[in-house]
Protein backbone atom coordinates (compact mmCIF):
# COMPACT_ATOMS: atom_id res chain seq x y z
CA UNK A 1 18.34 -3.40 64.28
CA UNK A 2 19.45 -6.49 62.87
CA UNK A 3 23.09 -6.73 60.73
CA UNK A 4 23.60 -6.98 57.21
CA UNK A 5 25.86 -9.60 56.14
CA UNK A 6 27.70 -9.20 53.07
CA UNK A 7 29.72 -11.84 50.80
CA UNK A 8 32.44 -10.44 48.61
CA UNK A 9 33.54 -13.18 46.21
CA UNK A 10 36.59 -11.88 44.33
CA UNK A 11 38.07 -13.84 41.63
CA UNK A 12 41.25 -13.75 40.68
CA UNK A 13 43.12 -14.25 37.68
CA UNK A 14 46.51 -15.39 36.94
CA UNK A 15 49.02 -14.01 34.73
CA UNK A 16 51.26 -16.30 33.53
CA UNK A 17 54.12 -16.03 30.21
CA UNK A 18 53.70 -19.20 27.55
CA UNK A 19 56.82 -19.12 24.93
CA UNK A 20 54.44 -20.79 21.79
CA UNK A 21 56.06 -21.13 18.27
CA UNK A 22 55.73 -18.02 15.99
CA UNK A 23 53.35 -19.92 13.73
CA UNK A 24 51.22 -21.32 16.54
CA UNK A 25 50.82 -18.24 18.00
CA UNK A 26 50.08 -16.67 14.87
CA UNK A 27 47.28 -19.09 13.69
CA UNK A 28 45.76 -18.72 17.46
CA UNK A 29 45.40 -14.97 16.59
CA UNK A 30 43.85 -15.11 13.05
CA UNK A 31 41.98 -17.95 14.88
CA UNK A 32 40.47 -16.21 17.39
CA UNK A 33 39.73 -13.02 15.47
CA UNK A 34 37.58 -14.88 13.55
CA UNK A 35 35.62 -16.47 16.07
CA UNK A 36 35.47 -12.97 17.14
CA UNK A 37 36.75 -13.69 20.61
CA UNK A 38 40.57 -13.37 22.41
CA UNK A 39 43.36 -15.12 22.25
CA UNK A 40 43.23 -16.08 26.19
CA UNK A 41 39.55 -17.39 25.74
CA UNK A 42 41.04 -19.43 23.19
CA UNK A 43 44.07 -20.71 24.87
CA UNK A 44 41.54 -21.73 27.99
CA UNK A 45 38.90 -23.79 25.98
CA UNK A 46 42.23 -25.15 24.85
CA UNK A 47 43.12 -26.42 27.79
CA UNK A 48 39.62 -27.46 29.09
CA UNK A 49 39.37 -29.45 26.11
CA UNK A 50 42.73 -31.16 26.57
CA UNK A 51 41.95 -31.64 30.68
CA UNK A 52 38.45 -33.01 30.09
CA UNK A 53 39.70 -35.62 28.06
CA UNK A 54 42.70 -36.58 29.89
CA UNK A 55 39.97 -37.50 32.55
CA UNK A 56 38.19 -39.24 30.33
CA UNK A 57 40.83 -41.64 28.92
CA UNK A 58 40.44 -45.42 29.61
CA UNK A 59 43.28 -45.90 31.83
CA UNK A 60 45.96 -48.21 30.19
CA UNK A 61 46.21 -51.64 31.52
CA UNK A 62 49.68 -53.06 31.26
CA UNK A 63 49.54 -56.59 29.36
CA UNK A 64 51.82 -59.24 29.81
CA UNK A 65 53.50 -60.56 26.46
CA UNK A 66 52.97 -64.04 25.77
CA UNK A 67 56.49 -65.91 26.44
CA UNK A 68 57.02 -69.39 24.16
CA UNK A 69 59.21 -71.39 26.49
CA UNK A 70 58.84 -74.50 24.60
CA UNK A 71 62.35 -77.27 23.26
CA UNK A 72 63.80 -75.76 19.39
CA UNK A 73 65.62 -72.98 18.44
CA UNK A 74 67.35 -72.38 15.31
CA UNK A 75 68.06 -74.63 12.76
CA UNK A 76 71.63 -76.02 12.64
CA UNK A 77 73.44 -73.90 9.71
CA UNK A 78 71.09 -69.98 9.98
CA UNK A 79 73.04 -67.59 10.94
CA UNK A 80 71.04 -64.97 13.13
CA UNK A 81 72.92 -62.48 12.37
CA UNK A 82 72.00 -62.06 8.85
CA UNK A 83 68.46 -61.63 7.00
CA UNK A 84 68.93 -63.15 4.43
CA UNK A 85 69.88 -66.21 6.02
CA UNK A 86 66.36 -66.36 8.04
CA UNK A 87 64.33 -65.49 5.34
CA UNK A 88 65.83 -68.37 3.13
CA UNK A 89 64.76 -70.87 6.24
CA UNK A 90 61.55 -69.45 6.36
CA UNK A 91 60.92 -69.87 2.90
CA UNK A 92 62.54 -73.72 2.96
CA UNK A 93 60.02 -74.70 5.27
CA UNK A 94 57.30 -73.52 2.71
C-alpha cells in the first residue's frame, strides 16, 4: 500500500487596531456599504493601491543646483536687507 500525502495550507490572518479619524472612518463605512463589501476589504485594496504605486514611482534623482561663482555683487548703495531697496535696483536697470 502506498501513502497518502497530504498538504494543509493554513492561512492566517492578522488582527491588528488602526486609530482613523471619526470622519474617515465614517466615510469608509458608508463607503463600503455601498460597494456592498466590508470595511477590511476596503482598508486592504487601500493599501494595495498605495503599495503598488510606491513601487512604481520613478525614483527621485537628487540634482545639483546650478552655483554662479562669477566677479559682482551688489550695487554700492542697496541695502539687502530691505525689499524695497532691491526692487528699486531692479527696476533702475530697466
Amino acid at each position: 500500500m502506498m501513502p497518502i500525502y497530504t498538504e494543509i495550507c493554513i492561512l492566517k490572518k492578522m488582527k491588528t487596531t488602526l486609530d482613523l479619524n471619526d470622519q474617515l472612518l465614517a466615510n469608509a463605512k458608508a463607503l463600503a456599504a455601498q460597494q456592498r463589501t466590508s470595511l477590511t476589504r476596503l482598508i486592504e485594496e487601500g493599501l494595495q493601491l498605495r503599495l503598488r504605486a510606491s513601487t512604481t514611482e520613478p525614483s527621485k534623482v537628487r540634482r545639483r543646483l546650478p552655483v554662479f561663482n562669477g566677479r559682482g555683487g551688489l550695487v554700492a548703495g542697496v541695502n539687502p536687507l530691505s525689499n524695497k531697496a532691491m526692487l528699486d535696483a531692479l527696476d533702475d536697470d530697466a
